[in-house]
N, C-alpha and C. Protein backbone atom coordinates (compact mmCIF):
# COMPACT_ATOMS: atom_id res chain seq x y z
N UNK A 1 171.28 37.35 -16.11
CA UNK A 1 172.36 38.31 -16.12
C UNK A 1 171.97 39.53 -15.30
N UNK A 2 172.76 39.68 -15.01
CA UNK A 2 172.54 41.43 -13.42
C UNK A 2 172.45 42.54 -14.80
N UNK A 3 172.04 43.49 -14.47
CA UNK A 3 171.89 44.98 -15.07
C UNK A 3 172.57 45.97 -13.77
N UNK A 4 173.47 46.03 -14.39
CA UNK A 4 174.01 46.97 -13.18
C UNK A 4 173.26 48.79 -13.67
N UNK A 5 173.30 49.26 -14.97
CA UNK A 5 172.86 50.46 -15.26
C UNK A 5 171.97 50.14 -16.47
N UNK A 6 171.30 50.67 -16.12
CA UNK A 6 169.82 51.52 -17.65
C UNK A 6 169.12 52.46 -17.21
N UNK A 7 169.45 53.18 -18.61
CA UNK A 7 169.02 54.41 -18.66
C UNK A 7 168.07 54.95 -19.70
N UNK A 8 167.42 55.80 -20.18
CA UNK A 8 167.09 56.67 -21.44
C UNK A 8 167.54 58.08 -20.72
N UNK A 9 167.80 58.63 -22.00
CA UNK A 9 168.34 60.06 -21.67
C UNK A 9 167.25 60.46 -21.08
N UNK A 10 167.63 61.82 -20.41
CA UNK A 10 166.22 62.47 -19.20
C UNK A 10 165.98 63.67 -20.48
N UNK A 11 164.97 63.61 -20.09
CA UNK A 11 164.14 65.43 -20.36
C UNK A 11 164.36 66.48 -19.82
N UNK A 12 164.03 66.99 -19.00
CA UNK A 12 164.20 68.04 -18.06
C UNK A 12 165.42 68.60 -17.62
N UNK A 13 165.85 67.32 -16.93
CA UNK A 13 167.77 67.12 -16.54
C UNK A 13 168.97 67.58 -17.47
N UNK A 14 168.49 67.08 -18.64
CA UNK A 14 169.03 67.45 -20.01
C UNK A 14 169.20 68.76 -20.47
N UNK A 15 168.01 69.25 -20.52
CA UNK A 15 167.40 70.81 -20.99
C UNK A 15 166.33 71.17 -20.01
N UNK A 16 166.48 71.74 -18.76
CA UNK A 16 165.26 72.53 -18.19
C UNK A 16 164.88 73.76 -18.82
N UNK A 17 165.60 74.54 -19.60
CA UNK A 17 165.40 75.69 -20.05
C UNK A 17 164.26 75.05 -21.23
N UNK A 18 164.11 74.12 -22.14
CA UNK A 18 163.65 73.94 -23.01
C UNK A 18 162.69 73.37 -22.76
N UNK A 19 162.44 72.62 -21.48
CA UNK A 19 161.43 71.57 -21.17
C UNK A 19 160.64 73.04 -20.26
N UNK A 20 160.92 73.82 -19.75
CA UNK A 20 159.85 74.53 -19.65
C UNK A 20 159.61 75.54 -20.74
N UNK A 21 159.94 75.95 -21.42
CA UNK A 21 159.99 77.12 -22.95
C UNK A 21 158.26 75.78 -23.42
N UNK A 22 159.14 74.62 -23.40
CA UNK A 22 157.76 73.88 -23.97
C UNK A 22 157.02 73.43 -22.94
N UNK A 23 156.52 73.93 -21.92
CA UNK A 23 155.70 73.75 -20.76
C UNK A 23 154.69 74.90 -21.13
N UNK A 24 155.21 76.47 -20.87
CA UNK A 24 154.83 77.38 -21.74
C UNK A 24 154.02 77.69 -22.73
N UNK A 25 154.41 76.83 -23.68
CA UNK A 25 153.69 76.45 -25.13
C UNK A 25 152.45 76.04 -25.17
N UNK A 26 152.00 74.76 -24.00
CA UNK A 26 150.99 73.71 -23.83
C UNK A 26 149.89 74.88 -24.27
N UNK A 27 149.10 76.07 -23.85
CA UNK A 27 147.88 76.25 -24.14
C UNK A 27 148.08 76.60 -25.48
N UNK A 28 149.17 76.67 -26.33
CA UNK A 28 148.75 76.62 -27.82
C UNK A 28 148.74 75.82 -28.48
N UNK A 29 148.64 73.89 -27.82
CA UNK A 29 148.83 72.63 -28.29
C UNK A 29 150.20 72.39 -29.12
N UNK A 30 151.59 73.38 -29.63
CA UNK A 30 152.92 73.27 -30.14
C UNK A 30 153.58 73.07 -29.07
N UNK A 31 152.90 73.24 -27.47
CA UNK A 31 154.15 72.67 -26.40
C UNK A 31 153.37 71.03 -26.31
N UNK A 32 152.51 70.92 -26.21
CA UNK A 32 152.28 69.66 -26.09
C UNK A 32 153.17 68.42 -27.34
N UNK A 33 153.00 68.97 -28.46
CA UNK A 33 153.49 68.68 -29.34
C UNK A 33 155.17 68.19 -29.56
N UNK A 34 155.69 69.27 -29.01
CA UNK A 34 157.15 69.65 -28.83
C UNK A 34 157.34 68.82 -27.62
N UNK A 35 156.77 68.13 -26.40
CA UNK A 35 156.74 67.24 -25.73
C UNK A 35 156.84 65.69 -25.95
N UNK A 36 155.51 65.57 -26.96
CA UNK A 36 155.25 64.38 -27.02
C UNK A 36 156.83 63.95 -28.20
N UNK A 37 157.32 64.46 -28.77
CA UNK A 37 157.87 64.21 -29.76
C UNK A 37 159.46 64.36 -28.87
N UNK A 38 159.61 64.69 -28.02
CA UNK A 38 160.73 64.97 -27.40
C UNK A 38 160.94 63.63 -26.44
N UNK A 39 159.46 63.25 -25.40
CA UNK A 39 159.56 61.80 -25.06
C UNK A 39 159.44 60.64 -25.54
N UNK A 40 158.91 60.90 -26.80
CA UNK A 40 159.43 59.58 -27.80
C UNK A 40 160.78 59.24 -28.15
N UNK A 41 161.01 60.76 -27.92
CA UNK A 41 162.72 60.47 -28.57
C UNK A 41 163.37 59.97 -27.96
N UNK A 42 163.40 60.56 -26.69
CA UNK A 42 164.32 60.22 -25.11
C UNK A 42 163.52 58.52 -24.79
N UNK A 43 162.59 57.95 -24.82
CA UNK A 43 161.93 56.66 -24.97
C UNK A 43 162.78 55.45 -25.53
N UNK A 44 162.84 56.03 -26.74
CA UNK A 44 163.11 55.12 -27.87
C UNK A 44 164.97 55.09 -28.16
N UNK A 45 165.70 55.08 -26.74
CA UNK A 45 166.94 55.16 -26.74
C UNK A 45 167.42 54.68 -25.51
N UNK A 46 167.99 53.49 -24.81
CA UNK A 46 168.13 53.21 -23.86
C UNK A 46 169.56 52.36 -23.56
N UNK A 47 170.49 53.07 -22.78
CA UNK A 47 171.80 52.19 -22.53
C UNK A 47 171.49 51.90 -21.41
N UNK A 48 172.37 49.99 -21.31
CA UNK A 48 172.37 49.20 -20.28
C UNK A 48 173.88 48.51 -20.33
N UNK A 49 174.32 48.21 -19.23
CA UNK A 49 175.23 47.88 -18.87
C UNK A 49 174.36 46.29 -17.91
N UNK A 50 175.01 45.10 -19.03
CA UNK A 50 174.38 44.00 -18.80
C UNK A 50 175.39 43.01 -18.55
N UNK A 51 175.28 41.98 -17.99
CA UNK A 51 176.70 40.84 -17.59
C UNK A 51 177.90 41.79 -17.76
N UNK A 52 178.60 41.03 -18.80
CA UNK A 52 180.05 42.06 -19.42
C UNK A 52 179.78 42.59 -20.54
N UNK A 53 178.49 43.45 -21.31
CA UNK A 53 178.02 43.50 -22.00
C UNK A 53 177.93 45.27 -22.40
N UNK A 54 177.82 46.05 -22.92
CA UNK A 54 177.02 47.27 -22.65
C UNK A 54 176.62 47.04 -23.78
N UNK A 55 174.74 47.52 -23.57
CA UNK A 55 173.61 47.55 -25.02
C UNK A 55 173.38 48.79 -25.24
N UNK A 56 173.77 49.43 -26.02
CA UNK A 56 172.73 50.65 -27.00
C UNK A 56 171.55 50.11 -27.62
N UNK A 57 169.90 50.60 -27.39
CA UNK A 57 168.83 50.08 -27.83
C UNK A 57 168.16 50.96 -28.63
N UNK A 58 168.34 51.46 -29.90
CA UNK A 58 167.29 52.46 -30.30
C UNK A 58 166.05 52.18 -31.48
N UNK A 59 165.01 53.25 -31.35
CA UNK A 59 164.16 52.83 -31.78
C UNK A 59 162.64 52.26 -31.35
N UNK A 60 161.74 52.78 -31.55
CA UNK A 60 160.34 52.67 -30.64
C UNK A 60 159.72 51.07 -31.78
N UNK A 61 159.12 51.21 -32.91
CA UNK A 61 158.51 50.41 -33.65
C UNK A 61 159.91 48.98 -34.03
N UNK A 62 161.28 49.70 -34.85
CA UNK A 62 161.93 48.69 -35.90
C UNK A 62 162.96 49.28 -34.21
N UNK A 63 163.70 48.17 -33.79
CA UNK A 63 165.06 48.46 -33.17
C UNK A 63 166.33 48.01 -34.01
N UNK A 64 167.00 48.94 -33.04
CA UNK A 64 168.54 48.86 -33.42
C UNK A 64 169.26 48.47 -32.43
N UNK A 65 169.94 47.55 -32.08
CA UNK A 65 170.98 46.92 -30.73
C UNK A 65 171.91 46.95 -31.12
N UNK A 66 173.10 47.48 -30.51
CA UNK A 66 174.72 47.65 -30.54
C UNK A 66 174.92 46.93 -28.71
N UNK A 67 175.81 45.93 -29.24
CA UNK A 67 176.54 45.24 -28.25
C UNK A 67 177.97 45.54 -28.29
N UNK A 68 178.19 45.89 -26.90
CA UNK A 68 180.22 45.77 -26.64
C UNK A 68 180.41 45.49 -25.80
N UNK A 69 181.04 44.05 -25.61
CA UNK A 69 181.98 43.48 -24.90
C UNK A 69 183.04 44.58 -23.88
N UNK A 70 182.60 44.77 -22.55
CA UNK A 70 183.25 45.44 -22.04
C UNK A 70 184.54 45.58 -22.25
N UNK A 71 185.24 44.27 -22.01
CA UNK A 71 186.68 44.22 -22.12
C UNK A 71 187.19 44.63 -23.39
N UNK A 72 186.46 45.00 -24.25
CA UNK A 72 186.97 45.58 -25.39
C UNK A 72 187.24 47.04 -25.46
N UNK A 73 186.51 47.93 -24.92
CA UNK A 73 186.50 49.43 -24.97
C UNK A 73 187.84 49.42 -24.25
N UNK A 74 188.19 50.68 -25.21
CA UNK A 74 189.44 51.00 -24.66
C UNK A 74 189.49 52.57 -24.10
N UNK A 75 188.43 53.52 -24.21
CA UNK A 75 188.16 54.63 -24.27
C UNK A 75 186.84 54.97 -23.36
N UNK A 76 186.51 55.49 -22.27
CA UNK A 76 185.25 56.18 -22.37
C UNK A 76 185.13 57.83 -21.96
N UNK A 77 184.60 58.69 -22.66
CA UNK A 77 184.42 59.72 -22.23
C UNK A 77 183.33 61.07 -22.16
N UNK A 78 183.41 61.24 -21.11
CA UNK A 78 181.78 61.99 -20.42
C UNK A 78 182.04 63.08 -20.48
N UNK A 79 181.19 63.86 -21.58
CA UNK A 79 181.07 65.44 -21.49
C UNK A 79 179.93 65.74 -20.84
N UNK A 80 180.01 66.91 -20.19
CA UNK A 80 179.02 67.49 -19.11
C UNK A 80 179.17 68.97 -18.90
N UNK A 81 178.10 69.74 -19.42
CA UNK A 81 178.54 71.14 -19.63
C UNK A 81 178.44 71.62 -17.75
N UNK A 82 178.21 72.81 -17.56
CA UNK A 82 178.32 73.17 -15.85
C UNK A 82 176.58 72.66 -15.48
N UNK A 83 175.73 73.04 -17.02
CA UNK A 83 174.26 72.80 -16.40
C UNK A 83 174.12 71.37 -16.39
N UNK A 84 175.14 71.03 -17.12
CA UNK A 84 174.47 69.32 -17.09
C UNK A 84 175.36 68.87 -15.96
N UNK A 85 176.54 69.31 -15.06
CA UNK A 85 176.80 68.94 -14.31
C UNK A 85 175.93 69.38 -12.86
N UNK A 86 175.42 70.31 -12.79
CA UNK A 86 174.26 70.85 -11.76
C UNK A 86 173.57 69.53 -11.82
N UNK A 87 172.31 68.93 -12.92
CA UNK A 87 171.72 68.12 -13.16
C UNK A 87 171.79 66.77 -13.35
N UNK A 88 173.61 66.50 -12.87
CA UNK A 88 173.91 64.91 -13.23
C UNK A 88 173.66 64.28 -14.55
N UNK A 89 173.97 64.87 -14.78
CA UNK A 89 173.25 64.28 -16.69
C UNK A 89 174.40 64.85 -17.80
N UNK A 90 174.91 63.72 -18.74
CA UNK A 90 176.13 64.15 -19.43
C UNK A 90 175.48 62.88 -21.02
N UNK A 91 176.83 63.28 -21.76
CA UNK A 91 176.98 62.86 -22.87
C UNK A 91 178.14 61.79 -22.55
N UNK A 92 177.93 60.50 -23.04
CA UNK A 92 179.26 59.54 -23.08
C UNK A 92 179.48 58.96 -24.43
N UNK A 93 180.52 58.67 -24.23
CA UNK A 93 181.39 58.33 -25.61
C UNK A 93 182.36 57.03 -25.65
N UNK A 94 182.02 56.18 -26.09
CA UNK A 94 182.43 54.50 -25.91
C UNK A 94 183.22 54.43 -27.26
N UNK A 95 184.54 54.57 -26.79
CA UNK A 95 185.40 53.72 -28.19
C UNK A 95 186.43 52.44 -27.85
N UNK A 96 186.26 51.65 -28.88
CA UNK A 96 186.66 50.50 -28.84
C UNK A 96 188.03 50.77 -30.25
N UNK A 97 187.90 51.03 -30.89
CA UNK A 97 189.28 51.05 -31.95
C UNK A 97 189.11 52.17 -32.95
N UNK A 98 189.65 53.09 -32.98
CA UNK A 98 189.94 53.85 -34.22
C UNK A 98 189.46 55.64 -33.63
N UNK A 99 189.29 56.40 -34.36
CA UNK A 99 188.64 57.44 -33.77
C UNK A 99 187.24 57.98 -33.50
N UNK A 100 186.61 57.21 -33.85
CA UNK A 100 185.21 57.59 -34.60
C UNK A 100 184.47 56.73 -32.74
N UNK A 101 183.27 57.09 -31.95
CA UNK A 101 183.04 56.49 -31.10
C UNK A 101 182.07 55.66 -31.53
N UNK A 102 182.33 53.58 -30.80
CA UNK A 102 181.41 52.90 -31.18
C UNK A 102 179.49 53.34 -31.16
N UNK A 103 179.59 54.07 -29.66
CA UNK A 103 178.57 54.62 -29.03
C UNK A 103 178.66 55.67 -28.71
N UNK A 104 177.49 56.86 -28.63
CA UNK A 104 177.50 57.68 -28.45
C UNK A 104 176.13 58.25 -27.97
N UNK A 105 175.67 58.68 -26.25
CA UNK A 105 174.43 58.76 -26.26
C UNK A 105 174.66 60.36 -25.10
N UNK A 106 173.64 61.12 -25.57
CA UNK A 106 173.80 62.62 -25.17
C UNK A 106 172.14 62.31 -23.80
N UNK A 107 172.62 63.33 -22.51
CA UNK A 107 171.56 63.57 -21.97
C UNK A 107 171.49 62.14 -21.10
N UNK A 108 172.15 61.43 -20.74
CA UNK A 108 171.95 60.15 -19.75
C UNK A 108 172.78 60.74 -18.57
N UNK A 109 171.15 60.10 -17.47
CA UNK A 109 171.39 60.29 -16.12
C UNK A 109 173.01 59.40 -15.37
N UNK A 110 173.61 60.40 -14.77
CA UNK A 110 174.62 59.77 -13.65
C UNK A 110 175.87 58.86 -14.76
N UNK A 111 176.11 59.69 -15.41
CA UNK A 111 177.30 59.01 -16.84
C UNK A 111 178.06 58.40 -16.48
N UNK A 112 179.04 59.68 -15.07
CA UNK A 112 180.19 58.98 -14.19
C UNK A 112 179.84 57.76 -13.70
N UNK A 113 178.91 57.69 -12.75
CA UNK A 113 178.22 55.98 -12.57
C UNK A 113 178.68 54.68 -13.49
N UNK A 114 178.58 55.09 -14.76
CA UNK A 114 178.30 53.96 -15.69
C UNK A 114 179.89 53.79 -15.58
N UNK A 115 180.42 54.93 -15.95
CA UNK A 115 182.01 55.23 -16.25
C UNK A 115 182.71 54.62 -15.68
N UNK A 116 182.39 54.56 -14.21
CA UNK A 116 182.71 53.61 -12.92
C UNK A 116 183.02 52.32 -13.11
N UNK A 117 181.68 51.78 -13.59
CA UNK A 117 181.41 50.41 -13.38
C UNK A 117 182.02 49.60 -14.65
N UNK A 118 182.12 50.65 -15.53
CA UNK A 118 182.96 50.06 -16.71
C UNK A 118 184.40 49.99 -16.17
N UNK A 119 184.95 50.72 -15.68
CA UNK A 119 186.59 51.01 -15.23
C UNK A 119 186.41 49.76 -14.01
N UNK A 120 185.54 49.77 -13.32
CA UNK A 120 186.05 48.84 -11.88
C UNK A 120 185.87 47.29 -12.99
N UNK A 121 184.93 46.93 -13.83
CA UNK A 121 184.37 45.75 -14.44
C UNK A 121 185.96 45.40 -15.04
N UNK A 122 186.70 46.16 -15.54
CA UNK A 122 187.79 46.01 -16.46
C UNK A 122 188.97 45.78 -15.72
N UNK A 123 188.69 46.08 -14.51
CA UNK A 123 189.66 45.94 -12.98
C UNK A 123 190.07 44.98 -12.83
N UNK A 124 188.68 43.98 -13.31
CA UNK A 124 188.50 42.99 -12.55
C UNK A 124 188.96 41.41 -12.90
């Protein structure tokens, strides 16, 4: 099966103000800290856009997989404040029925991209 997109949310892209505040920190070992615990997080979370598929993957040790059938979403939508639009990096929001979103992942690179390929895939 092709992978057209995968991602984990970015660090930096996400929050530069925070990723250096904890750059800063490092000679008192609480930025290192505030790092390591920040790229585990962003790690252990990864959307892919697979065959007709999109996977939510979370979780470093026990995972969690959410599958949706493209042709099912009926909704997608990308928030992106002005800094996260400077940085290409947004929040998306995948709903398939009701109000509540199936998926929901904050801080992933190039959102519109995905947004794309879901709208042209559904084209098709």
């Amino acid at each position: 099966m092709e992978t057209r997109y995968s991602e984990h949310p970015a660090m930096f892209r996400n929050n530069p103000l925070g990723f250096v505040g904890a750059l800063l920190l490092v000679p008192l070992i609480v930025g290192l800290v505030i790092l390591l615990v920040w790229w585990l997080k962003c790690i252990s979370i990864r959307l892919s856009f697979v065959g007709n598929d999109l996977v939510l993957e979370k979780g470093l040790l026990s995972k969690d997989r959410t599958e949706l059938n493209v042709d099912s979403i009926r909704t997608v939508n990308v928030y992106q404040s002005f800094f996260n639009r400077l940085f290409d990096v947004g929040k998306i929001s995948i709903f398939t029925a009701g109000d509540e979103p199936e998926m929901e992942v904050a801080g992933l690179p190039r959102p519109n991209e995905l947004r794309e390929l879901i709208k042209k895939h559904q084209a098709d």
